[in-house]
PDB file of N, CA and C in Angstrom:
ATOM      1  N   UNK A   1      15.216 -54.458  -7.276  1.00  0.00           N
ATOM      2  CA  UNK A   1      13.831 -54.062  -7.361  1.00  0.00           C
ATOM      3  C   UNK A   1      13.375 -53.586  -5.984  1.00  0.00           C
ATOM      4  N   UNK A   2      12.452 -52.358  -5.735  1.00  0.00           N
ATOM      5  CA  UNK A   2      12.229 -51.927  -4.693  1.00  0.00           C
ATOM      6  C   UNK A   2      10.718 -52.839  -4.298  1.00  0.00           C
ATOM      7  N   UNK A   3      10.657 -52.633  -3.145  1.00  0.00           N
ATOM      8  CA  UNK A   3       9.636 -53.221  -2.368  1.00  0.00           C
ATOM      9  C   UNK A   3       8.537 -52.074  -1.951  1.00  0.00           C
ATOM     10  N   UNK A   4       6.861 -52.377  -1.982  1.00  0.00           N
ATOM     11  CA  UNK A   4       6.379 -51.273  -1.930  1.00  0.00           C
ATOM     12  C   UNK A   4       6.290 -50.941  -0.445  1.00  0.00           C
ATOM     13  N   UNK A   5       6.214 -49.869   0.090  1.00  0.00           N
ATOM     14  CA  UNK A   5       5.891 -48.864   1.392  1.00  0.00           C
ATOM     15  C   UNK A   5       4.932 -48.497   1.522  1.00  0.00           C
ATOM     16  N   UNK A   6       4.320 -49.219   2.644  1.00  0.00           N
ATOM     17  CA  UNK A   6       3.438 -48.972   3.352  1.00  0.00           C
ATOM     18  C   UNK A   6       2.963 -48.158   4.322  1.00  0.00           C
ATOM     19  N   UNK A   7       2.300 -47.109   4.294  1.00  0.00           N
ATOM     20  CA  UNK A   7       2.530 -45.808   5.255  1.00  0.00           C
ATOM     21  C   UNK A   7       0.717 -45.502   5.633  1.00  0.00           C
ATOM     22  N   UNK A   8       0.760 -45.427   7.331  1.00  0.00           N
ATOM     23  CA  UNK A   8      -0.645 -45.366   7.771  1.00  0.00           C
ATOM     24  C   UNK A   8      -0.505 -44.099   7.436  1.00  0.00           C
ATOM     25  N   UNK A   9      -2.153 -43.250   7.499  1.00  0.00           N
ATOM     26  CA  UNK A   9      -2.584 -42.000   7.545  1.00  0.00           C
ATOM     27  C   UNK A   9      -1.827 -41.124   8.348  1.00  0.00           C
ATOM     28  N   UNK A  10      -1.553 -42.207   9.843  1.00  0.00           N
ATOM     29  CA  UNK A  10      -0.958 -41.312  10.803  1.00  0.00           C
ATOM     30  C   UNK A  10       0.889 -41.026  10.696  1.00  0.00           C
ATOM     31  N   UNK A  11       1.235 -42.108  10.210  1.00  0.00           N
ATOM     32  CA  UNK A  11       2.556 -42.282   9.625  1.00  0.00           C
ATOM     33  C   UNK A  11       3.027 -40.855   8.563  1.00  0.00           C
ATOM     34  N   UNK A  12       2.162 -40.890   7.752  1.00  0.00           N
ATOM     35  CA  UNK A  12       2.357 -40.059   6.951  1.00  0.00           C
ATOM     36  C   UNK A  12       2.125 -38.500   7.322  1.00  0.00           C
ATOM     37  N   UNK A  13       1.202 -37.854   7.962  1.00  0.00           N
ATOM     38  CA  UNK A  13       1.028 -37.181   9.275  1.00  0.00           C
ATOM     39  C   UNK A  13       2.352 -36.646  10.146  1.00  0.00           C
ATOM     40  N   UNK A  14       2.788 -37.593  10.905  1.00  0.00           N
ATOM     41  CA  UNK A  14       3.999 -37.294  11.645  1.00  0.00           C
ATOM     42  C   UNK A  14       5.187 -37.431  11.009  1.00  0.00           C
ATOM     43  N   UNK A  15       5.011 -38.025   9.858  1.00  0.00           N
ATOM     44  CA  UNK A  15       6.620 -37.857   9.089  1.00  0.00           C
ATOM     45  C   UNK A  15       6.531 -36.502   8.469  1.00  0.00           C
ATOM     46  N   UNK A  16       5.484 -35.796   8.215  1.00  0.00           N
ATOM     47  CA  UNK A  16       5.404 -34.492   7.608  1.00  0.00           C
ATOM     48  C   UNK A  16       5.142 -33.593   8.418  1.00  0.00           C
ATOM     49  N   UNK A  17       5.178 -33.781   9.775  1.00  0.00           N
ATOM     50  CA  UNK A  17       5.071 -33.116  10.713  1.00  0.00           C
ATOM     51  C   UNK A  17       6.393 -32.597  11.441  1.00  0.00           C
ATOM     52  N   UNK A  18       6.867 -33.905  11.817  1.00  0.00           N
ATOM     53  CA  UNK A  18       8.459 -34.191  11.867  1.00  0.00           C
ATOM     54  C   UNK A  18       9.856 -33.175  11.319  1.00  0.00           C
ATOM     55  N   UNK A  19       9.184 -33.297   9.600  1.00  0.00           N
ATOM     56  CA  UNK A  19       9.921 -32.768   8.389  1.00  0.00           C
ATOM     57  C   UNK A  19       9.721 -31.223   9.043  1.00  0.00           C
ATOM     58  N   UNK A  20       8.341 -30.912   9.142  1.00  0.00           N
ATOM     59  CA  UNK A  20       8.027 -29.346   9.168  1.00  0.00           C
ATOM     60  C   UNK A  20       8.814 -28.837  10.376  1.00  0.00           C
ATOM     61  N   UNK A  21       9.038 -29.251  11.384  1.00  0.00           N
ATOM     62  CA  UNK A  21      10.035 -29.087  12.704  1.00  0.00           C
ATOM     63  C   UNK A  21      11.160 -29.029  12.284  1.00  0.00           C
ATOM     64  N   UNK A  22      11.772 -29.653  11.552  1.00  0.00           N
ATOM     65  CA  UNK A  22      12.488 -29.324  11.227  1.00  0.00           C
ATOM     66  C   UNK A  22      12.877 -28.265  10.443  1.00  0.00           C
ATOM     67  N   UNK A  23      12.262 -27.592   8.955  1.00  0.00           N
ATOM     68  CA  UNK A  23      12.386 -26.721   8.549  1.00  0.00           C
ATOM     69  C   UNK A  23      12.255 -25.553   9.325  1.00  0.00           C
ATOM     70  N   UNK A  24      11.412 -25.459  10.698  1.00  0.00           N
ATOM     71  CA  UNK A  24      11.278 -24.576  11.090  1.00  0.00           C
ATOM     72  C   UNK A  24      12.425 -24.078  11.571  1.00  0.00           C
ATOM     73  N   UNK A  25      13.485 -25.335  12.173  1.00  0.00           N
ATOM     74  CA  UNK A  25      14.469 -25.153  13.275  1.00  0.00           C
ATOM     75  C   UNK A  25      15.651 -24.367  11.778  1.00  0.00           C
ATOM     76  N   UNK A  26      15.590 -24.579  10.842  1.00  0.00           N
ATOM     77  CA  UNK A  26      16.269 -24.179   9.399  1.00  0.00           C
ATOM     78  C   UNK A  26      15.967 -22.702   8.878  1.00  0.00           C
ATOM     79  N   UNK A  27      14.863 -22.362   9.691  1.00  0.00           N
ATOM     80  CA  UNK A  27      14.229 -21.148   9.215  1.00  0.00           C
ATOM     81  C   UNK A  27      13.241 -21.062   7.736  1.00  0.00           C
ATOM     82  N   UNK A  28      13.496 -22.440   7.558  1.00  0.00           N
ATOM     83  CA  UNK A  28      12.111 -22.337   5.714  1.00  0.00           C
ATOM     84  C   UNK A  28      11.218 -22.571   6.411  1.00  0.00           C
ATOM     85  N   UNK A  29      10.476 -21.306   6.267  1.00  0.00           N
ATOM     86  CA  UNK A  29       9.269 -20.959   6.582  1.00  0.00           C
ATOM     87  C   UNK A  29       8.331 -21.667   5.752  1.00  0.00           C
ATOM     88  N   UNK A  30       8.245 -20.880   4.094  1.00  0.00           N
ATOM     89  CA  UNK A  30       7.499 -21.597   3.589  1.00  0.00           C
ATOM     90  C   UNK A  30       7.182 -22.975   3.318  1.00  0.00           C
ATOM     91  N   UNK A  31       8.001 -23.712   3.220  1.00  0.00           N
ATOM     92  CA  UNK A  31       8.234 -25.468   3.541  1.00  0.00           C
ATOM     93  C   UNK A  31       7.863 -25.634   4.857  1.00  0.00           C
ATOM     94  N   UNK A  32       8.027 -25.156   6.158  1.00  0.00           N
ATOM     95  CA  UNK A  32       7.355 -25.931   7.127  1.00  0.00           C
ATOM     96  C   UNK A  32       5.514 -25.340   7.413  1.00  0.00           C
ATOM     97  N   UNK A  33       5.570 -24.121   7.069  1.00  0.00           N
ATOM     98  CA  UNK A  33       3.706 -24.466   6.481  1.00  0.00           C
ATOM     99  C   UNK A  33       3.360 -25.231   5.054  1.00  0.00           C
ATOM    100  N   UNK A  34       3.653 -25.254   4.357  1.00  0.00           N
ATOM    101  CA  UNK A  34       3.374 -26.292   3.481  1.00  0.00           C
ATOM    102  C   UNK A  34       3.109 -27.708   3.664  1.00  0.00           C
ATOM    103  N   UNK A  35       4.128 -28.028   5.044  1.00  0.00           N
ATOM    104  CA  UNK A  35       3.972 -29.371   5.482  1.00  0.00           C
ATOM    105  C   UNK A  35       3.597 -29.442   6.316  1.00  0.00           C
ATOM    106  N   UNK A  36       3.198 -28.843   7.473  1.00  0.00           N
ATOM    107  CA  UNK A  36       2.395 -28.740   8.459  1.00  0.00           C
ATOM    108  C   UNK A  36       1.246 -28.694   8.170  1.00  0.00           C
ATOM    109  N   UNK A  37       1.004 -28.162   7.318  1.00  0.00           N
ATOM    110  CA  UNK A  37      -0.386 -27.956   6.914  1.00  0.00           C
ATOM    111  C   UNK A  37      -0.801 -28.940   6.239  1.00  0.00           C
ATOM    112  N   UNK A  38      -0.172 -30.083   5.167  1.00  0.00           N
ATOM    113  CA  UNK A  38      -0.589 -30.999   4.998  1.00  0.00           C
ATOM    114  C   UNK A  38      -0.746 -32.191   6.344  1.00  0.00           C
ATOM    115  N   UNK A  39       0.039 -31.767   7.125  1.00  0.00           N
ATOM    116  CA  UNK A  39      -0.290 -33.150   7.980  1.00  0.00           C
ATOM    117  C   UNK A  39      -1.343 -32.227   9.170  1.00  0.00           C
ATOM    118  N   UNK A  40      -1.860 -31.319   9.006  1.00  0.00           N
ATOM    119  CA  UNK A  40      -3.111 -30.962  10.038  1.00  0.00           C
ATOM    120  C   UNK A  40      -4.263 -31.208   8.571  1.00  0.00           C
ATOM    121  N   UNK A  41      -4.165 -31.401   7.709  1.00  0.00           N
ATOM    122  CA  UNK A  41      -5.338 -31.692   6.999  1.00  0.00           C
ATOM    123  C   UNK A  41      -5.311 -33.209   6.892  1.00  0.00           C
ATOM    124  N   UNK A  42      -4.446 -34.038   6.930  1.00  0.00           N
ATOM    125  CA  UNK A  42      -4.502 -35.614   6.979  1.00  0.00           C
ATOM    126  C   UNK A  42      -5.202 -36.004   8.713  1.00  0.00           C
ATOM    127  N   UNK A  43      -4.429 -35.066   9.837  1.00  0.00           N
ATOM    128  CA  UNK A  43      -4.716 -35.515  11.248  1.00  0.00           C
ATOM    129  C   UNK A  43      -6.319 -34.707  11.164  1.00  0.00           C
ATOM    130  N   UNK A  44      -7.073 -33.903  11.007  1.00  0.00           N
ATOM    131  CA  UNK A  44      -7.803 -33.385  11.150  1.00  0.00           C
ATOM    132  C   UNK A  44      -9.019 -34.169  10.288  1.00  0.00           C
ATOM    133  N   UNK A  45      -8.555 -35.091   9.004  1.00  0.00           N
ATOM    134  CA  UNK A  45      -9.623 -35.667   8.741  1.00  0.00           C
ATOM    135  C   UNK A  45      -9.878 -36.640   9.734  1.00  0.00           C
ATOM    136  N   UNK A  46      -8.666 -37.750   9.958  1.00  0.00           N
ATOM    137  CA  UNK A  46      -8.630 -38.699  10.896  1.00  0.00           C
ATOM    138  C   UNK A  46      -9.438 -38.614  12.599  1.00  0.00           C
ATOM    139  N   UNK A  47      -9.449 -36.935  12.437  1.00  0.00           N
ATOM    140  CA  UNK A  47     -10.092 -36.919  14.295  1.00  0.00           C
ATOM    141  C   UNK A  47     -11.620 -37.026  13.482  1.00  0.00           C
ATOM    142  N   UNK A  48     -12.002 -36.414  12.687  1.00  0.00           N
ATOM    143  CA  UNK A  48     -13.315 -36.003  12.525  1.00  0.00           C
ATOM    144  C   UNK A  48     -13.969 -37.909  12.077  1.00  0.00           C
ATOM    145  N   UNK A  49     -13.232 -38.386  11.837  1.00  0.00           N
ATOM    146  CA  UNK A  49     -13.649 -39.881  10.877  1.00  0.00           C
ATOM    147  C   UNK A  49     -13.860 -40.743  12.499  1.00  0.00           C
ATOM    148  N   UNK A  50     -13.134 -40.068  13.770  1.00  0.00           N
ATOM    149  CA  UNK A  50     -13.474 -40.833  14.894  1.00  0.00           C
ATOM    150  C   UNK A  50     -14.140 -40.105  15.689  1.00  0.00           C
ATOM    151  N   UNK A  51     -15.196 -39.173  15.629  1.00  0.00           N
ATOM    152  CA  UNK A  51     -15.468 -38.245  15.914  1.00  0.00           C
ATOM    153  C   UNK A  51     -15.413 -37.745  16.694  1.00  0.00           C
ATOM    154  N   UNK A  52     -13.837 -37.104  16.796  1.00  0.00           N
ATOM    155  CA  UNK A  52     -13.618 -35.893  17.027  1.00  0.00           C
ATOM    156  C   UNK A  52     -13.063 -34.508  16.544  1.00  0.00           C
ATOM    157  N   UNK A  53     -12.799 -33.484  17.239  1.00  0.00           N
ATOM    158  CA  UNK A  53     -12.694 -32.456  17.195  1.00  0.00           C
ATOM    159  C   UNK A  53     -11.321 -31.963  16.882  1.00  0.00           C
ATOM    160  N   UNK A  54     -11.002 -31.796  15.449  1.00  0.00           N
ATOM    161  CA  UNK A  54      -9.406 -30.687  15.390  1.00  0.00           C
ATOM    162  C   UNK A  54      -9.713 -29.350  15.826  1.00  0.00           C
ATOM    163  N   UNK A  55      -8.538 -29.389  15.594  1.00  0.00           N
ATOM    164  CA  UNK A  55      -7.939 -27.711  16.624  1.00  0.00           C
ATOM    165  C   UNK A  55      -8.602 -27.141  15.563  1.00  0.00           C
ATOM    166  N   UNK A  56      -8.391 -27.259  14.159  1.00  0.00           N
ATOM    167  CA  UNK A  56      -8.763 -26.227  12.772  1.00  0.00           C
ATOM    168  C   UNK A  56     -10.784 -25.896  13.252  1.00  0.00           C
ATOM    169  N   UNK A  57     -11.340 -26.887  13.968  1.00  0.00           N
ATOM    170  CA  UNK A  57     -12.609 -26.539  13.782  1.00  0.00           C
ATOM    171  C   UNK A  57     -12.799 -26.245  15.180  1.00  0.00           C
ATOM    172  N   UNK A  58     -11.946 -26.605  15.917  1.00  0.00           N
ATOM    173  CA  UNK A  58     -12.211 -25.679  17.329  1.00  0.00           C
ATOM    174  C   UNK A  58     -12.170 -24.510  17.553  1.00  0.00           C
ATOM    175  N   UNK A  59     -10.765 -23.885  16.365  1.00  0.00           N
ATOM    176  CA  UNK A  59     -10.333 -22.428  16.258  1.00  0.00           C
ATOM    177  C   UNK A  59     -11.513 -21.631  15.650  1.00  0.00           C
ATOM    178  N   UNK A  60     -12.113 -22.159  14.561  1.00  0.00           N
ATOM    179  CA  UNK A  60     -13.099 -21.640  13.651  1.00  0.00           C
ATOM    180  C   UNK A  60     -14.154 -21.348  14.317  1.00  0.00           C
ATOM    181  N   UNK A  61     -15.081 -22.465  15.223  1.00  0.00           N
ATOM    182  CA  UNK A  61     -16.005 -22.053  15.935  1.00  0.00           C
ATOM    183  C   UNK A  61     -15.502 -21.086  17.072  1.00  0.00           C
ATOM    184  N   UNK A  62     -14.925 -21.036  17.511  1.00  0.00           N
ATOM    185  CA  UNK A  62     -14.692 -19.889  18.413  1.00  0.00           C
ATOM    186  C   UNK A  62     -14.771 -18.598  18.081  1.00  0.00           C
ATOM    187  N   UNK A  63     -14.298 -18.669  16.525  1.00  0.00           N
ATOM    188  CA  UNK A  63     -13.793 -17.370  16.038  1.00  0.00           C
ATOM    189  C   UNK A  63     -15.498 -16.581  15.491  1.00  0.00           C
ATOM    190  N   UNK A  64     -16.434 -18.042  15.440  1.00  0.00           N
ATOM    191  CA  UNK A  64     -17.332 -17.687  15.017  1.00  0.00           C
ATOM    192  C   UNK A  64     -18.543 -17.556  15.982  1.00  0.00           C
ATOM    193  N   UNK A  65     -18.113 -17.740  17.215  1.00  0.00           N
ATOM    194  CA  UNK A  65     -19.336 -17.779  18.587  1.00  0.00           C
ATOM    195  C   UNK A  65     -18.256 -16.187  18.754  1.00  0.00           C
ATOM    196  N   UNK A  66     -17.378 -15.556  18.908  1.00  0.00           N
ATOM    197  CA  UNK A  66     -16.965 -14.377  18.763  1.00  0.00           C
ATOM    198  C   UNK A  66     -17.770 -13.506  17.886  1.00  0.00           C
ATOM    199  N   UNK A  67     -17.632 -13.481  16.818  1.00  0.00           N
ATOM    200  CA  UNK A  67     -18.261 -13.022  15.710  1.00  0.00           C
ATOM    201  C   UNK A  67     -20.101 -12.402  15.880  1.00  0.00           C
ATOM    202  N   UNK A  68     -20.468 -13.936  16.400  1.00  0.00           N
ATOM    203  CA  UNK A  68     -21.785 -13.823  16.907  1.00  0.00           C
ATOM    204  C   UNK A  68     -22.217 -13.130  18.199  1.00  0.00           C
ATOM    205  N   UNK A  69     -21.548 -12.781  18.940  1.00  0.00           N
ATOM    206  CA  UNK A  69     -21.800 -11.978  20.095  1.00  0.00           C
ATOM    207  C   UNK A  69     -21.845 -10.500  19.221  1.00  0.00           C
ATOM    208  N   UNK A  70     -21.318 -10.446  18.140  1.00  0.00           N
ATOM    209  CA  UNK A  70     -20.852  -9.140  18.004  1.00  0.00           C
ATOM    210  C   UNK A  70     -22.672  -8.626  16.574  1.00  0.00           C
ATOM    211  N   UNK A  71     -23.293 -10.097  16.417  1.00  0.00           N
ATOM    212  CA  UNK A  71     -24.237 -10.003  15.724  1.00  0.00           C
ATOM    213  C   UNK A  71     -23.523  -9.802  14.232  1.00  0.00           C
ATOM    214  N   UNK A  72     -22.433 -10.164  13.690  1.00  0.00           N
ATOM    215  CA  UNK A  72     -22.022 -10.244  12.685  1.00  0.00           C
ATOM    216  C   UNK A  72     -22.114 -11.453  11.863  1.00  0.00           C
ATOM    217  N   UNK A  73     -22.959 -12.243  11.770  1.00  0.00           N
ATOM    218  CA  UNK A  73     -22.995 -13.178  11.393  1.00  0.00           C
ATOM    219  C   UNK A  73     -23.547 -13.618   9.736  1.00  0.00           C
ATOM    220  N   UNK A  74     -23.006 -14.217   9.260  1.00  0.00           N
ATOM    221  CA  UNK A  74     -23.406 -14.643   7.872  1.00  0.00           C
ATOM    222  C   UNK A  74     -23.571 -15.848   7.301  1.00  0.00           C
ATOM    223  N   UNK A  75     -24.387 -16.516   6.731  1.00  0.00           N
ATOM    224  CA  UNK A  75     -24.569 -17.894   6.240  1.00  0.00           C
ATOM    225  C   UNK A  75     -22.873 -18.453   6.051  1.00  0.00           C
ATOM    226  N   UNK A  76     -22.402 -17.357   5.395  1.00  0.00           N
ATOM    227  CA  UNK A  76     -20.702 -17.656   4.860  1.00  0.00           C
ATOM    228  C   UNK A  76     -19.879 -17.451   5.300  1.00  0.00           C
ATOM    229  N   UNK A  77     -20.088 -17.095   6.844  1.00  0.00           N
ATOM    230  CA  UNK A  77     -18.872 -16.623   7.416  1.00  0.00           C
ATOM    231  C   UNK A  77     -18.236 -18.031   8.184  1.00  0.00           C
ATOM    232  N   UNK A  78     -18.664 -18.793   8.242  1.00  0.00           N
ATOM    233  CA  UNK A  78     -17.787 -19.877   8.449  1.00  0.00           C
ATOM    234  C   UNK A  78     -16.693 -20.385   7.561  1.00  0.00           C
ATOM    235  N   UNK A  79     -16.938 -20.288   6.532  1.00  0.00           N
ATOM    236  CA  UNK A  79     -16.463 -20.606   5.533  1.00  0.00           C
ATOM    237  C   UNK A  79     -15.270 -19.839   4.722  1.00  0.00           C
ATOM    238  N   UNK A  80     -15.537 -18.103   5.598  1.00  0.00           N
ATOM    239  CA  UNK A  80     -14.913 -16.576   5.356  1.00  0.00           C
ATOM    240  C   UNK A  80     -13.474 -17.196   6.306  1.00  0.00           C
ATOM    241  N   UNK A  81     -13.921 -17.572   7.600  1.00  0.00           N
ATOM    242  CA  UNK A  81     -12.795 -17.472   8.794  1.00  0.00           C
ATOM    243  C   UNK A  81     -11.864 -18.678   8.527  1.00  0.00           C
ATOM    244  N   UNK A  82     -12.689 -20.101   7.322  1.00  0.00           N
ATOM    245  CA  UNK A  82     -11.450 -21.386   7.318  1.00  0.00           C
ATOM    246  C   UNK A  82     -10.754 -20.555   6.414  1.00  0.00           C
ATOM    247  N   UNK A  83     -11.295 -20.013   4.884  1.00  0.00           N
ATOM    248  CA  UNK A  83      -9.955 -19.055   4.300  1.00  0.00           C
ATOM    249  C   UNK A  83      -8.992 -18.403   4.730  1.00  0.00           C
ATOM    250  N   UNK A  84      -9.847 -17.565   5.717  1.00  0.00           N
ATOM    251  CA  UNK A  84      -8.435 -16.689   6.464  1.00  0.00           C
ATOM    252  C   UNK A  84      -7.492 -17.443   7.225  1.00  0.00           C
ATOM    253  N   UNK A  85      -7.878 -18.552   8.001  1.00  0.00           N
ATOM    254  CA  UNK A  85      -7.046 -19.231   8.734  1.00  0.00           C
ATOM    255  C   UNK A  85      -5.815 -19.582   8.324  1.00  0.00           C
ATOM    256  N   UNK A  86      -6.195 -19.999   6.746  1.00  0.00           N
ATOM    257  CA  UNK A  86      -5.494 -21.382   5.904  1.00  0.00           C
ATOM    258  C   UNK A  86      -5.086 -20.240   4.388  1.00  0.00           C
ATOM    259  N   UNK A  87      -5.562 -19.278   4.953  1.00  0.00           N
ATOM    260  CA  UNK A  87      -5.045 -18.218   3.740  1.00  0.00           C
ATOM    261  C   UNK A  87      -3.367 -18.403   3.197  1.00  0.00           C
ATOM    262  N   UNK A  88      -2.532 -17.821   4.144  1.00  0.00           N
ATOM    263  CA  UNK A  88      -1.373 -18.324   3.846  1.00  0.00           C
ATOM    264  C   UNK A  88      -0.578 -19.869   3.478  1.00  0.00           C
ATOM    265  N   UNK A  89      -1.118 -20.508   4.080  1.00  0.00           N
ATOM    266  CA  UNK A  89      -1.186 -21.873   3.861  1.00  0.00           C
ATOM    267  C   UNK A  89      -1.353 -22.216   2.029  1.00  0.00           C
ATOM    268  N   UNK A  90      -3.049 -21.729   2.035  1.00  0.00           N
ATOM    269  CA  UNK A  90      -3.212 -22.151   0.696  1.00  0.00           C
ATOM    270  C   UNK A  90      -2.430 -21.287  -0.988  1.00  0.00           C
ATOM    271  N   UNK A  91      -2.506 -20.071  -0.041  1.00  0.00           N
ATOM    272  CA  UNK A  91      -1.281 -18.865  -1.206  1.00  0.00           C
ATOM    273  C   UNK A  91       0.133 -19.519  -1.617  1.00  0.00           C
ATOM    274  N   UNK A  92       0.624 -20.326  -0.610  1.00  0.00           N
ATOM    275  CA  UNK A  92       1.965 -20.858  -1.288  1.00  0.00           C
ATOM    276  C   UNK A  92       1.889 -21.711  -1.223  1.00  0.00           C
ATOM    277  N   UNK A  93       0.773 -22.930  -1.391  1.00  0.00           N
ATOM    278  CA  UNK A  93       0.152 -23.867  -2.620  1.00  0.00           C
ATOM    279  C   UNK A  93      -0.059 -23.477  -3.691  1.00  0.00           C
ATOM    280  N   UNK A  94      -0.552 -22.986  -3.440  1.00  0.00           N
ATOM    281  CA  UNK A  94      -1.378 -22.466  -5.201  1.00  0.00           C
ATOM    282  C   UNK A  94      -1.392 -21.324  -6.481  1.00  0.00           C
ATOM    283  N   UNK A  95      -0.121 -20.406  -5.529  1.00  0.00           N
ATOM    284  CA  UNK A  95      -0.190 -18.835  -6.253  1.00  0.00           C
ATOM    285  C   UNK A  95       0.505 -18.672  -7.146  1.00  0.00           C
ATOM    286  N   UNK A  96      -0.079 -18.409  -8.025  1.00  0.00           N
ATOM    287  CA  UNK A  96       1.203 -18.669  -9.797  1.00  0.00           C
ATOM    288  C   UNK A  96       0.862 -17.269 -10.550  1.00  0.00           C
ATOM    289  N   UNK A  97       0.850 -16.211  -9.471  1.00  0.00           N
ATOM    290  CA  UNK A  97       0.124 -14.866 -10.059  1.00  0.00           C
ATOM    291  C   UNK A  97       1.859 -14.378 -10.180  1.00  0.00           C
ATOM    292  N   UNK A  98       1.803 -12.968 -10.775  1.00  0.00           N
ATOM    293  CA  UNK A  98       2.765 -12.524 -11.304  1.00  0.00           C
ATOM    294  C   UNK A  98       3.398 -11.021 -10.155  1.00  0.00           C
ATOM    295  N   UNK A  99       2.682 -10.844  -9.520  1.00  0.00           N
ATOM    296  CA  UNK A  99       3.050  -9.935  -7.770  1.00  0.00           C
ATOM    297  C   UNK A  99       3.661 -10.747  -6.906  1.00  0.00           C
ATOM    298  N   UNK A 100       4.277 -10.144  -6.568  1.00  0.00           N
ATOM    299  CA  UNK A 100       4.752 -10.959  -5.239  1.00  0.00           C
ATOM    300  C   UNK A 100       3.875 -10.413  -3.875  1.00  0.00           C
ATOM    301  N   UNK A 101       3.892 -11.608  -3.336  1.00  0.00           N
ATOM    302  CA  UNK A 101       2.749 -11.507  -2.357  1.00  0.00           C
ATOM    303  C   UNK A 101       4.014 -11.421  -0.775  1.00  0.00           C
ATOM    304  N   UNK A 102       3.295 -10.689  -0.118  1.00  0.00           N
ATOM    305  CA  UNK A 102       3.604 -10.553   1.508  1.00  0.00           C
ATOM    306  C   UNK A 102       3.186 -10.899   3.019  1.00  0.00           C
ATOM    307  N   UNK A 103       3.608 -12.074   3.390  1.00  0.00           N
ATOM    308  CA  UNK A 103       3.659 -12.366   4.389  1.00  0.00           C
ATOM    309  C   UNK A 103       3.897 -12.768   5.647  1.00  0.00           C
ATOM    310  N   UNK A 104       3.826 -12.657   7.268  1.00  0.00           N
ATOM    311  CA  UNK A 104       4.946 -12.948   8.288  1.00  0.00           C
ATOM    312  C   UNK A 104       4.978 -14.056   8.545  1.00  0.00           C
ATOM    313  N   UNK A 105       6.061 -14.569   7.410  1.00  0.00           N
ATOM    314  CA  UNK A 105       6.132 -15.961   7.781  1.00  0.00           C
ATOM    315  C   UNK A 105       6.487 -17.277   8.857  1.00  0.00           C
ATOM    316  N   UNK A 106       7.107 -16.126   9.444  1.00  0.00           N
ATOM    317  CA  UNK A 106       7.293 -17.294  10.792  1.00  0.00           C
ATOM    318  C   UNK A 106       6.726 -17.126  11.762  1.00  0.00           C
ATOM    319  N   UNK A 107       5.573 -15.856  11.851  1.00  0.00           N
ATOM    320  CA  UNK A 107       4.498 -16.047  12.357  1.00  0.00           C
ATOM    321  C   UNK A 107       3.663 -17.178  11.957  1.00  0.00           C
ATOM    322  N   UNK A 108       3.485 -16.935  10.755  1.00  0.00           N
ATOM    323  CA  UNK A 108       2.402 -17.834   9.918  1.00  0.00           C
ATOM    324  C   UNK A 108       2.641 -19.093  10.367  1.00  0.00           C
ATOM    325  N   UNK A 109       3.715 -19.851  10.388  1.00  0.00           N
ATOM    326  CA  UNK A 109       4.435 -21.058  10.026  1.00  0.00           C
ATOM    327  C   UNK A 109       4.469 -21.486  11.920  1.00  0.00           C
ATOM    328  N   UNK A 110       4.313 -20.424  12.405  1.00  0.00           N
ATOM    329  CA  UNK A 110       4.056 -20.975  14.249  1.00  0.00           C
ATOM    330  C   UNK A 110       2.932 -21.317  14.240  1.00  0.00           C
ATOM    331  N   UNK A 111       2.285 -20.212  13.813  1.00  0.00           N
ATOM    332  CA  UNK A 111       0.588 -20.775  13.881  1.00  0.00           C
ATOM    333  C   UNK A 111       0.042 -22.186  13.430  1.00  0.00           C
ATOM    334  N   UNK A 112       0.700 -22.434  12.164  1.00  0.00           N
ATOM    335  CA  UNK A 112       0.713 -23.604  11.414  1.00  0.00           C
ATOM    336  C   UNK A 112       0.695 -24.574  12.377  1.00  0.00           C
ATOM    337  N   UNK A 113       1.782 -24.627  12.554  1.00  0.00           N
ATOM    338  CA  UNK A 113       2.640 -25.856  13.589  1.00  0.00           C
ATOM    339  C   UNK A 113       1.850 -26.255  14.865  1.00  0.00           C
TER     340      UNK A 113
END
């Protein structure tokens, strides 16, 4: 009989972080954003719950005090720039469309990381 496993937030985090380093060093792209990206959405709740600051909302506001110099601004454009960020990310989560979709993935998958 197995015994249950116990795994902190952060545990779980760096073991999928870990994993994603590795795929990278393998070249699966799509597997190490998949898992990178889950463990910047586990570490990124965890900074905000102690309040602080992830990189995901450091990148965003920047992108959006940019934006605003340029007077482009929109109630939704915060919300425009986390899609794009996490665009690829969330496309090979979720895409069960019948095109095949195109992207530089080991760009993508650096950025991720």
């Amino acid at each position: 009989m197995s015994r249950p496993y116990q795994l902190s937030a952060k545990k779980i985090a760096e073991t999928q972080l870990h994993a994603a380093l590795r795929l990278w060093e393998e070249r699966d792209y799509v597997s190490c954003i998949t898992l990178a990206g889950a463990a910047e959405e586990i570490l990124g709740k965890r900074l905000r719950k102690l309040g602080l600051e992830p990189s995901f909302d450091n990148i965003k506001k920047a992108v959006v005090q940019i934006a605003s110099q340029t007077g482009k601004v929109t109630p939704e454009l915060e919300k425009e720039i986390a899609t794009l960020i996490l665009q690829t990310r969330n496309e090979l989560k979720h895409y069960a469309g019948d095109d095949e979709l195109e992207f530089d993935l080991r760009a993508d998958a650096h950025e991720m990381l």
